[in-house]
PDB file of N, CA and C in Angstrom:
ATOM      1  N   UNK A   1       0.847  -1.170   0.000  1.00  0.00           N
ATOM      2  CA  UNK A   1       0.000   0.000   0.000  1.00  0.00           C
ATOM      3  C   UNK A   1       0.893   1.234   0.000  1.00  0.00           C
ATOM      4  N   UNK A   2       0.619   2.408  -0.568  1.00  0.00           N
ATOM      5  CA  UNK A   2       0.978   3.462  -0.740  1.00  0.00           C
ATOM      6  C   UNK A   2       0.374   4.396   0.260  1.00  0.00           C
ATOM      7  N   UNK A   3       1.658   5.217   0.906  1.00  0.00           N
ATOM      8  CA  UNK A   3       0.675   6.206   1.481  1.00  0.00           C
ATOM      9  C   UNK A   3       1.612   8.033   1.373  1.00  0.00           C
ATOM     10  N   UNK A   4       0.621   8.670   1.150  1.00  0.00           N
ATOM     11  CA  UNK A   4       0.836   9.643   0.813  1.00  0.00           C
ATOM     12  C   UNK A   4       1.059  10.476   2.683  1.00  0.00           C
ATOM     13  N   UNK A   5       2.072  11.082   2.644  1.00  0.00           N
ATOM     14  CA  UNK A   5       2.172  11.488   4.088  1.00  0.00           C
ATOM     15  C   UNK A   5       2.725  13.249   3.661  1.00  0.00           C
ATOM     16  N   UNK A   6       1.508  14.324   3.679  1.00  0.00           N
ATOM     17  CA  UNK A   6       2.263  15.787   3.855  1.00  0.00           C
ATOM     18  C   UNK A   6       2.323  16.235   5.170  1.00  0.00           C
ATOM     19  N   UNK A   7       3.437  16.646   4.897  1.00  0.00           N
ATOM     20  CA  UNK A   7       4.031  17.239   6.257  1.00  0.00           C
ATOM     21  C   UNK A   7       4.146  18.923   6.111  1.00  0.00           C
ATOM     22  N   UNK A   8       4.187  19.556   7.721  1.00  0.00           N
ATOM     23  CA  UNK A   8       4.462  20.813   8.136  1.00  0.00           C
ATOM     24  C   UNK A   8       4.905  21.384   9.097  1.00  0.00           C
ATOM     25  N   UNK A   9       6.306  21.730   8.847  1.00  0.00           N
ATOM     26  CA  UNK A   9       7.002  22.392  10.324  1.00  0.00           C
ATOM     27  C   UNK A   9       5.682  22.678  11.570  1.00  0.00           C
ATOM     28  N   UNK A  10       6.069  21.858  12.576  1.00  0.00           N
ATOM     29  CA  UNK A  10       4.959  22.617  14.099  1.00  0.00           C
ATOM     30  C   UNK A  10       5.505  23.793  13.975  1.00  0.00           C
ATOM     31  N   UNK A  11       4.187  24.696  14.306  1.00  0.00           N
ATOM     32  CA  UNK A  11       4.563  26.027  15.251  1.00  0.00           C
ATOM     33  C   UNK A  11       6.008  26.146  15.675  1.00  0.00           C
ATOM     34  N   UNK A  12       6.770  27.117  15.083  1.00  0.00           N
ATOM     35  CA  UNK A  12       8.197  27.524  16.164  1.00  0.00           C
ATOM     36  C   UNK A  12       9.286  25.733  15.866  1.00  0.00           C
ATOM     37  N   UNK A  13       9.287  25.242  14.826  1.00  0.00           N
ATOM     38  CA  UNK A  13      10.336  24.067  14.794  1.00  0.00           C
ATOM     39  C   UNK A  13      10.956  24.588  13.636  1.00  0.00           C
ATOM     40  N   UNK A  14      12.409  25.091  13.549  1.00  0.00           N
ATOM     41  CA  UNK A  14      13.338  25.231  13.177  1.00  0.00           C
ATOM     42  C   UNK A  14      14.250  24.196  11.914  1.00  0.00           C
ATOM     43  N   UNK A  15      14.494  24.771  10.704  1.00  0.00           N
ATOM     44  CA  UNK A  15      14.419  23.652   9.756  1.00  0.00           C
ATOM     45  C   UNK A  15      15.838  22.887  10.232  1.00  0.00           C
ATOM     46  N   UNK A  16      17.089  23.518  11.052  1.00  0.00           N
ATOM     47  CA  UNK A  16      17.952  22.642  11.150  1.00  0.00           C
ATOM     48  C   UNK A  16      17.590  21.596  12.502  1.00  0.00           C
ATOM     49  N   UNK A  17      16.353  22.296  13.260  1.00  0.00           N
ATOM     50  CA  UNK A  17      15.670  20.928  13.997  1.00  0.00           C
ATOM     51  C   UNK A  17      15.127  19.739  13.618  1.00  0.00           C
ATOM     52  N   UNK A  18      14.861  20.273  12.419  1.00  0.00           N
ATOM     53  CA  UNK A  18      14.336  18.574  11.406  1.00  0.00           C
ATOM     54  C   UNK A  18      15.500  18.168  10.838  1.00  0.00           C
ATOM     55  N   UNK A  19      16.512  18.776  10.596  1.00  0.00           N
ATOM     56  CA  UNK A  19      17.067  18.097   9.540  1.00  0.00           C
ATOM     57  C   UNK A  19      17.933  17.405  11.170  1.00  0.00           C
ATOM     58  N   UNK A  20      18.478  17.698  11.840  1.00  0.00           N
ATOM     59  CA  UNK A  20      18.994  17.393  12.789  1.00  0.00           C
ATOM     60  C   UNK A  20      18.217  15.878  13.401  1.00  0.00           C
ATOM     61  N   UNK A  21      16.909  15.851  13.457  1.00  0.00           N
ATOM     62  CA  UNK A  21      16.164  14.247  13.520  1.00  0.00           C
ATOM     63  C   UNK A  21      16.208  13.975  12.633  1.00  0.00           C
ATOM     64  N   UNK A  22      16.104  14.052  11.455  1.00  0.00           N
ATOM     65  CA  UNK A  22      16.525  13.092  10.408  1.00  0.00           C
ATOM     66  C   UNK A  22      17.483  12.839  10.092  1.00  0.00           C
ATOM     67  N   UNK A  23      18.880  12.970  10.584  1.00  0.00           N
ATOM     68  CA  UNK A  23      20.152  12.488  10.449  1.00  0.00           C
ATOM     69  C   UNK A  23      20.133  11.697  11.894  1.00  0.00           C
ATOM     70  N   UNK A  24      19.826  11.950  12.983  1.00  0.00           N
ATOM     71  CA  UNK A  24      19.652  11.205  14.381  1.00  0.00           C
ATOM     72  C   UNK A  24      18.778   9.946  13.602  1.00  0.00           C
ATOM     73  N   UNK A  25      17.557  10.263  13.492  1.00  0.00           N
ATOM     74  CA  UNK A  25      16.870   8.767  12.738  1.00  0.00           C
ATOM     75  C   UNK A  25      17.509   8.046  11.908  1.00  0.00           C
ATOM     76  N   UNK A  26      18.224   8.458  11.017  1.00  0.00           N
ATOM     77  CA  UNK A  26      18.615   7.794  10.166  1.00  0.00           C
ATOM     78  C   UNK A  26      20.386   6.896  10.359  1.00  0.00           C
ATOM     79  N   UNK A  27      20.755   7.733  11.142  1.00  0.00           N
ATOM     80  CA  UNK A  27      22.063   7.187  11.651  1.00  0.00           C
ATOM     81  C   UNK A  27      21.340   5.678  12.996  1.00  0.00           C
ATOM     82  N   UNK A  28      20.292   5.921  13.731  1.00  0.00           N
ATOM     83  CA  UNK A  28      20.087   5.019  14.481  1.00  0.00           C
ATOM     84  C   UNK A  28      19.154   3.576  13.178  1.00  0.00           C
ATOM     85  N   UNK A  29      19.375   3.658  12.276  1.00  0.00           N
ATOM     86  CA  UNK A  29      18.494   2.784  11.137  1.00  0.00           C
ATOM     87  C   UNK A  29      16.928   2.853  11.076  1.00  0.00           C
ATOM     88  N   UNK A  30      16.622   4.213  11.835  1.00  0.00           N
ATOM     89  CA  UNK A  30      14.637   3.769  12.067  1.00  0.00           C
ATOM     90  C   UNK A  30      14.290   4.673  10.637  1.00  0.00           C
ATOM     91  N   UNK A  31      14.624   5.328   9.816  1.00  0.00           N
ATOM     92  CA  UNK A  31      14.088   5.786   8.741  1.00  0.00           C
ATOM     93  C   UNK A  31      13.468   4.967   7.560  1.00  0.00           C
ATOM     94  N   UNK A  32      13.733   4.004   7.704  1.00  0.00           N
ATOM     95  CA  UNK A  32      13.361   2.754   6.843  1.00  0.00           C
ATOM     96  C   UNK A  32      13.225   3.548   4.828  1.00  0.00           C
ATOM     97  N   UNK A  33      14.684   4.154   4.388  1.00  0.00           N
ATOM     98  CA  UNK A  33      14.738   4.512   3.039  1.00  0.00           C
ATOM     99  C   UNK A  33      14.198   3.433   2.583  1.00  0.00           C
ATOM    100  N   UNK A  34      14.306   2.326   2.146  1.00  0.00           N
ATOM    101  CA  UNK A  34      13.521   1.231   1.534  1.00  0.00           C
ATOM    102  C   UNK A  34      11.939   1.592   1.101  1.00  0.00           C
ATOM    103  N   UNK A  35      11.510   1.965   1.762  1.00  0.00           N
ATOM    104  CA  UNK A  35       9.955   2.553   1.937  1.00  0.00           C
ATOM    105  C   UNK A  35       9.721   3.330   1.475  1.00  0.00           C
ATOM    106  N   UNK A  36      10.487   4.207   1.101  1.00  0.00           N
ATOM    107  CA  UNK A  36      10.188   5.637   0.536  1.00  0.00           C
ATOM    108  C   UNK A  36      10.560   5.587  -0.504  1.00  0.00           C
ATOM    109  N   UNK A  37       9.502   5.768  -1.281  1.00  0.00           N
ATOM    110  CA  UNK A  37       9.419   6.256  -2.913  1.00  0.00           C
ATOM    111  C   UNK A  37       9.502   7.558  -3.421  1.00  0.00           C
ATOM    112  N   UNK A  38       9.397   8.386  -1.946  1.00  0.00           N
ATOM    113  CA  UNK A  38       9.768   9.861  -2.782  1.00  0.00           C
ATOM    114  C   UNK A  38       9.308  10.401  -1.687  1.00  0.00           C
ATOM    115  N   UNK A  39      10.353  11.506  -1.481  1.00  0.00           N
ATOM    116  CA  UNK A  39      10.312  12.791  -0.330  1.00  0.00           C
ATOM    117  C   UNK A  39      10.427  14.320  -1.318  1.00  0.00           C
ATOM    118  N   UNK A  40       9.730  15.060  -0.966  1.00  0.00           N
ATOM    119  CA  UNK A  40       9.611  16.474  -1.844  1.00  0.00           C
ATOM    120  C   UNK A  40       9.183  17.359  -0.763  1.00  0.00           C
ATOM    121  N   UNK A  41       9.592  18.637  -0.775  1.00  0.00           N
ATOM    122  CA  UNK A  41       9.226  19.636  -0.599  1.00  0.00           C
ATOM    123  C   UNK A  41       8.216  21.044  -1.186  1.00  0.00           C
ATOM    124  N   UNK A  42       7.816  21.438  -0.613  1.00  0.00           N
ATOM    125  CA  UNK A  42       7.360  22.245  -1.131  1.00  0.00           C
ATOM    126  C   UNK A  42       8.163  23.757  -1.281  1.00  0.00           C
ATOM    127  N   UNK A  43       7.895  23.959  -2.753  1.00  0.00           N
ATOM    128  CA  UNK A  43       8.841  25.839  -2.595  1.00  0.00           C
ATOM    129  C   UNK A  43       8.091  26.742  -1.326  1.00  0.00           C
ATOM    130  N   UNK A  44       9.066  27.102  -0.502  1.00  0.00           N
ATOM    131  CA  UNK A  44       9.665  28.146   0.334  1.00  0.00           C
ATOM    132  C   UNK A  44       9.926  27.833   1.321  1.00  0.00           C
ATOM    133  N   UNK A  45       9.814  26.114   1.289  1.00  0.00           N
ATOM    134  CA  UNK A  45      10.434  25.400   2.758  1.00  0.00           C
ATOM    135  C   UNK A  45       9.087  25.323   3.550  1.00  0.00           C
ATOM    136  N   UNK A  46       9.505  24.401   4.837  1.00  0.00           N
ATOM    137  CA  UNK A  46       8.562  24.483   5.665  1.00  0.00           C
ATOM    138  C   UNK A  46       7.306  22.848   5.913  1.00  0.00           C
ATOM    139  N   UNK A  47       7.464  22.770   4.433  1.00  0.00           N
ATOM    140  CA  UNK A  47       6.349  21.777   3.928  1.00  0.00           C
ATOM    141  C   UNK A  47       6.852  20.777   3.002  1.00  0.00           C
ATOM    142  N   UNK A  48       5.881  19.970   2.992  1.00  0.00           N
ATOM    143  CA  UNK A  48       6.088  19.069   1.458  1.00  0.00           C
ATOM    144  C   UNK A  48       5.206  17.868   1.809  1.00  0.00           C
ATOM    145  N   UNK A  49       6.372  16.538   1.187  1.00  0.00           N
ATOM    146  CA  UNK A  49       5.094  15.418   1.136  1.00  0.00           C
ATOM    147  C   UNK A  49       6.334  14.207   1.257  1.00  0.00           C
ATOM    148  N   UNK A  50       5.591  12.901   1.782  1.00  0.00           N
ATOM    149  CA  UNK A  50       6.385  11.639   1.263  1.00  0.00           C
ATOM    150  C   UNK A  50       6.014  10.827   0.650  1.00  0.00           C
ATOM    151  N   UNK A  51       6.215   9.591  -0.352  1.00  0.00           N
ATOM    152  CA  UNK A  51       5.443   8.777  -0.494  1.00  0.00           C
ATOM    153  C   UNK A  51       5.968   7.576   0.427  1.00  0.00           C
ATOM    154  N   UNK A  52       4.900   6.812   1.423  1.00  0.00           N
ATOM    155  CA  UNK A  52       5.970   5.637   1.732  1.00  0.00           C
ATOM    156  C   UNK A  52       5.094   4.374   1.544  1.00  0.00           C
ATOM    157  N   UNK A  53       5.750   3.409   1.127  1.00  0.00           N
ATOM    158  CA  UNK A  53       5.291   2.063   0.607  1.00  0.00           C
ATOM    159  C   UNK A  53       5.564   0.749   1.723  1.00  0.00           C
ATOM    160  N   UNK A  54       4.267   0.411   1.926  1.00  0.00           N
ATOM    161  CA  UNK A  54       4.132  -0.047   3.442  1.00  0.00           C
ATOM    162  C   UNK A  54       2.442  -0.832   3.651  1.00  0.00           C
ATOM    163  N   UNK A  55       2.661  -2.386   3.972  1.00  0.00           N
ATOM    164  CA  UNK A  55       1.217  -2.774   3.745  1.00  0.00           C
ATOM    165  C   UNK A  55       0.824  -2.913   5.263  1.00  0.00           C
ATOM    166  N   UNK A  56       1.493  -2.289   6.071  1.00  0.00           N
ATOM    167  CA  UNK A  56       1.425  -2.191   7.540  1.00  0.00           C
ATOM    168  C   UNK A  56       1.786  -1.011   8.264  1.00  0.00           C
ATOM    169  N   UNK A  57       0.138  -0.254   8.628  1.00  0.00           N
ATOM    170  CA  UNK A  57      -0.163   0.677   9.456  1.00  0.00           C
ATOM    171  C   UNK A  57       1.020   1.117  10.247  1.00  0.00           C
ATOM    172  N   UNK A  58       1.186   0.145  11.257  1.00  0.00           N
ATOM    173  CA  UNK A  58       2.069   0.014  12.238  1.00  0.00           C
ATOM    174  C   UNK A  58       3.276   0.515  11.969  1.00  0.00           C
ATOM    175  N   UNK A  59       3.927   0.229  10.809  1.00  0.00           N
ATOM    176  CA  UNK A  59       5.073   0.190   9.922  1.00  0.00           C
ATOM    177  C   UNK A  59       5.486   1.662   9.911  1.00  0.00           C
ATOM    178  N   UNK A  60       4.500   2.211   9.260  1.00  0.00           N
ATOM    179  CA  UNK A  60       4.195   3.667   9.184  1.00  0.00           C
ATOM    180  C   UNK A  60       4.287   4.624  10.010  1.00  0.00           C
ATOM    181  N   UNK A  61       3.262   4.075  11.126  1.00  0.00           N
ATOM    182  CA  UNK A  61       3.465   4.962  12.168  1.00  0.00           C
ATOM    183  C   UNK A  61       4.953   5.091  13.024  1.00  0.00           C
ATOM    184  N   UNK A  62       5.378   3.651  13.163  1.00  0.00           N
ATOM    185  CA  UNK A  62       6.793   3.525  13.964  1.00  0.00           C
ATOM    186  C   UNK A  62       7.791   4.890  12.376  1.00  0.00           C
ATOM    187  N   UNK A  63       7.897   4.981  11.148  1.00  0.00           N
ATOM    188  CA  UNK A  63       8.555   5.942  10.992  1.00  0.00           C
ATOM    189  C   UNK A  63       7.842   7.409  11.321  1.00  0.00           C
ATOM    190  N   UNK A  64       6.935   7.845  11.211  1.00  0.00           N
ATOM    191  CA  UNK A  64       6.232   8.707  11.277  1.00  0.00           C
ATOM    192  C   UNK A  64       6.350   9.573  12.801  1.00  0.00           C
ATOM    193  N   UNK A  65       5.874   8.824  13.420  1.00  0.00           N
ATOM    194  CA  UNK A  65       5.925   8.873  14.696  1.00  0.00           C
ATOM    195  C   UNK A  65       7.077   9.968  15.567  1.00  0.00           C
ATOM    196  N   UNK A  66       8.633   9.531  15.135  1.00  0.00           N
ATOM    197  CA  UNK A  66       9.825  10.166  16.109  1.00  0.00           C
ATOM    198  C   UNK A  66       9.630  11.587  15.221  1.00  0.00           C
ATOM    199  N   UNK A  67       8.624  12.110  14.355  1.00  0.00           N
ATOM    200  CA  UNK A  67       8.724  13.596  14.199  1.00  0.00           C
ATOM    201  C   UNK A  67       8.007  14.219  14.291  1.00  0.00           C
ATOM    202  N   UNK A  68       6.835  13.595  15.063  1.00  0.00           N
ATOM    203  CA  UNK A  68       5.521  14.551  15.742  1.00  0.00           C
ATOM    204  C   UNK A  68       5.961  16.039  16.543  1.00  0.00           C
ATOM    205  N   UNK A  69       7.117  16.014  17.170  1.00  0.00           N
ATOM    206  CA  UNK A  69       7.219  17.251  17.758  1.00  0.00           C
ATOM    207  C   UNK A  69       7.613  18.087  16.697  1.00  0.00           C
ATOM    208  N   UNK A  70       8.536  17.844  15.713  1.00  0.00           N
ATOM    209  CA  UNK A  70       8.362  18.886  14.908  1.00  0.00           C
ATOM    210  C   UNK A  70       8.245  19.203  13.497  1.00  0.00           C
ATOM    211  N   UNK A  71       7.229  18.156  12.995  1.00  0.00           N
ATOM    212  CA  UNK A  71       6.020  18.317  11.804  1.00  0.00           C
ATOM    213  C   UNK A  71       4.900  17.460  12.447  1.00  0.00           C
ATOM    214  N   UNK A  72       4.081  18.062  11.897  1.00  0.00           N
ATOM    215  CA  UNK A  72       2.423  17.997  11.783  1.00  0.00           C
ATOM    216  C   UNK A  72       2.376  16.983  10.602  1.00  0.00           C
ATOM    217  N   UNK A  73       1.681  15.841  10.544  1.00  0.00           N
ATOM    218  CA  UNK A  73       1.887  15.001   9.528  1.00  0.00           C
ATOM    219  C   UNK A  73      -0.043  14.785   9.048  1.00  0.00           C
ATOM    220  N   UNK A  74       0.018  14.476   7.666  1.00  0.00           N
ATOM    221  CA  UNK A  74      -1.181  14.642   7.214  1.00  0.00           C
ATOM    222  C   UNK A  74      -1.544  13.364   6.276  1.00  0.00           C
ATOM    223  N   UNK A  75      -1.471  12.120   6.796  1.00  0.00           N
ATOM    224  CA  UNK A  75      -1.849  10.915   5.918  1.00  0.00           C
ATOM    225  C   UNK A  75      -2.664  10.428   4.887  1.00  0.00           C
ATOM    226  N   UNK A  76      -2.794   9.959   3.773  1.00  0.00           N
ATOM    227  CA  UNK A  76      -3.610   9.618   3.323  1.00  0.00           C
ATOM    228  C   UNK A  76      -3.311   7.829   2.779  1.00  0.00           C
ATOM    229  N   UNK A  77      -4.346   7.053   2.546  1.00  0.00           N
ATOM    230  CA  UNK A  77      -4.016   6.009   1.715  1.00  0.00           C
ATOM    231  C   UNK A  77      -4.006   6.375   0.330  1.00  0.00           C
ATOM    232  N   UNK A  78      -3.335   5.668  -0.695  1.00  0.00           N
ATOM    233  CA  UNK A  78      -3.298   6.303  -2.312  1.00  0.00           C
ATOM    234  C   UNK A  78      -3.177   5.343  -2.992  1.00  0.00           C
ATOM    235  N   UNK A  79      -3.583   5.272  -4.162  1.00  0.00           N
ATOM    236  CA  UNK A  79      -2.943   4.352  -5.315  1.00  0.00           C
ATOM    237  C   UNK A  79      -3.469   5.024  -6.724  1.00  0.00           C
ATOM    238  N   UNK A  80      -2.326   4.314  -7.595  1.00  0.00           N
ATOM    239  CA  UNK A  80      -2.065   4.794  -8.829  1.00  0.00           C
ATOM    240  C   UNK A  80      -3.790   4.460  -9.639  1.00  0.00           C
ATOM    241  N   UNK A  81      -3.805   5.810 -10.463  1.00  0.00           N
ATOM    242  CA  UNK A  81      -4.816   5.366 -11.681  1.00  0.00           C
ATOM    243  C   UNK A  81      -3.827   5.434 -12.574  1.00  0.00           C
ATOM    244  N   UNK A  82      -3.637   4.276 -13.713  1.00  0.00           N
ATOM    245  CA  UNK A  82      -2.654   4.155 -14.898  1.00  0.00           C
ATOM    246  C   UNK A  82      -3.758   4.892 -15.798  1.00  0.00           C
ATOM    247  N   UNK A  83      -3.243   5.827 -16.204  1.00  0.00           N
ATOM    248  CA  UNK A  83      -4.358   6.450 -16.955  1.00  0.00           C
ATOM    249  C   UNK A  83      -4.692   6.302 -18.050  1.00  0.00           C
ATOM    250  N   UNK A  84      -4.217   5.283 -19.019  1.00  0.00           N
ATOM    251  CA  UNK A  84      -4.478   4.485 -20.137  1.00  0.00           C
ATOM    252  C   UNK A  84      -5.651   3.437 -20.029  1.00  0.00           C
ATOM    253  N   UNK A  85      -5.577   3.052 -18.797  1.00  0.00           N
ATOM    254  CA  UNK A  85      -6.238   2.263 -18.616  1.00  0.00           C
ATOM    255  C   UNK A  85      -7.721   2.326 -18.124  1.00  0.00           C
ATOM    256  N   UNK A  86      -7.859   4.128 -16.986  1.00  0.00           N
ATOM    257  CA  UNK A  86      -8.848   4.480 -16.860  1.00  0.00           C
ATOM    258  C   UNK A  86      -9.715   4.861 -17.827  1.00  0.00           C
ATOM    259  N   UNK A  87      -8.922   5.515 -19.458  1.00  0.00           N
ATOM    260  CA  UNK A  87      -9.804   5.916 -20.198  1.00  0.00           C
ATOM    261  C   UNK A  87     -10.530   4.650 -20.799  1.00  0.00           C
ATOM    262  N   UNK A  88     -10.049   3.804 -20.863  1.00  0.00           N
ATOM    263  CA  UNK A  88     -10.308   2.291 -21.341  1.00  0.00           C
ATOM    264  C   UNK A  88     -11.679   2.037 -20.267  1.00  0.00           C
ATOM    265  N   UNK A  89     -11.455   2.363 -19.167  1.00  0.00           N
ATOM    266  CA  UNK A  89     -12.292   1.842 -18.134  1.00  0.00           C
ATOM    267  C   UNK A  89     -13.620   3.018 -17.989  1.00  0.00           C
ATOM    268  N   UNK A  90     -13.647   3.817 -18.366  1.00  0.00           N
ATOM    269  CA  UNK A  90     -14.511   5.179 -18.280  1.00  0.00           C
ATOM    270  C   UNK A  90     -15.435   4.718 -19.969  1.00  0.00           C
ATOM    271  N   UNK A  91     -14.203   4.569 -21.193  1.00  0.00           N
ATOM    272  CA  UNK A  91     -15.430   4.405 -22.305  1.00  0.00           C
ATOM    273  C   UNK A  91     -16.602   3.221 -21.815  1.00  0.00           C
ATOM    274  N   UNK A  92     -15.728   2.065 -21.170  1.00  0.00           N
ATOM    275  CA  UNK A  92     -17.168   1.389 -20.895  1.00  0.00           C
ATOM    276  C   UNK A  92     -18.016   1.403 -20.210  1.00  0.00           C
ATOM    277  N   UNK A  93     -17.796   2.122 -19.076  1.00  0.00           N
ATOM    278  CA  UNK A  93     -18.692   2.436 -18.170  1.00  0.00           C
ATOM    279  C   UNK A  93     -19.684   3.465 -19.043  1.00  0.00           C
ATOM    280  N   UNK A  94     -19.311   4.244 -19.892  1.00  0.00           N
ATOM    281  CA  UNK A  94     -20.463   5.100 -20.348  1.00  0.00           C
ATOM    282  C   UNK A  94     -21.482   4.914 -20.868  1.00  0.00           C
TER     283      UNK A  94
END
């Protein structure tokens, strides 16, 4: 399962405070890169998004989790429409 995770600096958290847990996370092995299909930001800092690939909740939350104090995290479940295939799937439905 895919899950779409945007994130946003908390109130008053400092960007070398994140980047500072994410080198702490990642030096202790809990970042689980494997999982992640894509980390982005958004232009002017502050924000962005992850994708992480994970058929267990749990999974998720254990990375998610060590940066509640400083991002606000915004989950969703997701999956791909191949869009060749939706138009294929839309003519017959009509």
């Amino acid at each position: 399962m895919l899950w779409y995770c945007r994130f946003r600096y908390q109130p008053g958290a400092r960007a070398d405070e994140v980047r500072s847990r994410v080198l702490d996370q990642h030096d202790k092995g809990l970042n689980s890169p494997e999982k992640i299909r894509g980390w982005y930001n958004l232009a002017g800092g502050g924000a962005g998004f992850m994708l992480v690939e994970t058929d267990d909740p749990q999974e998720l939350t254990d990375i998610l989790e060590p940066y509640m104090d400083v991002v606000n995290w915004d989950v969703h479940a997701i999956y791909e429409l191949p869009y060749d295939q939706m138009i294929e799937k839309f003519r017959k439905q009509r």
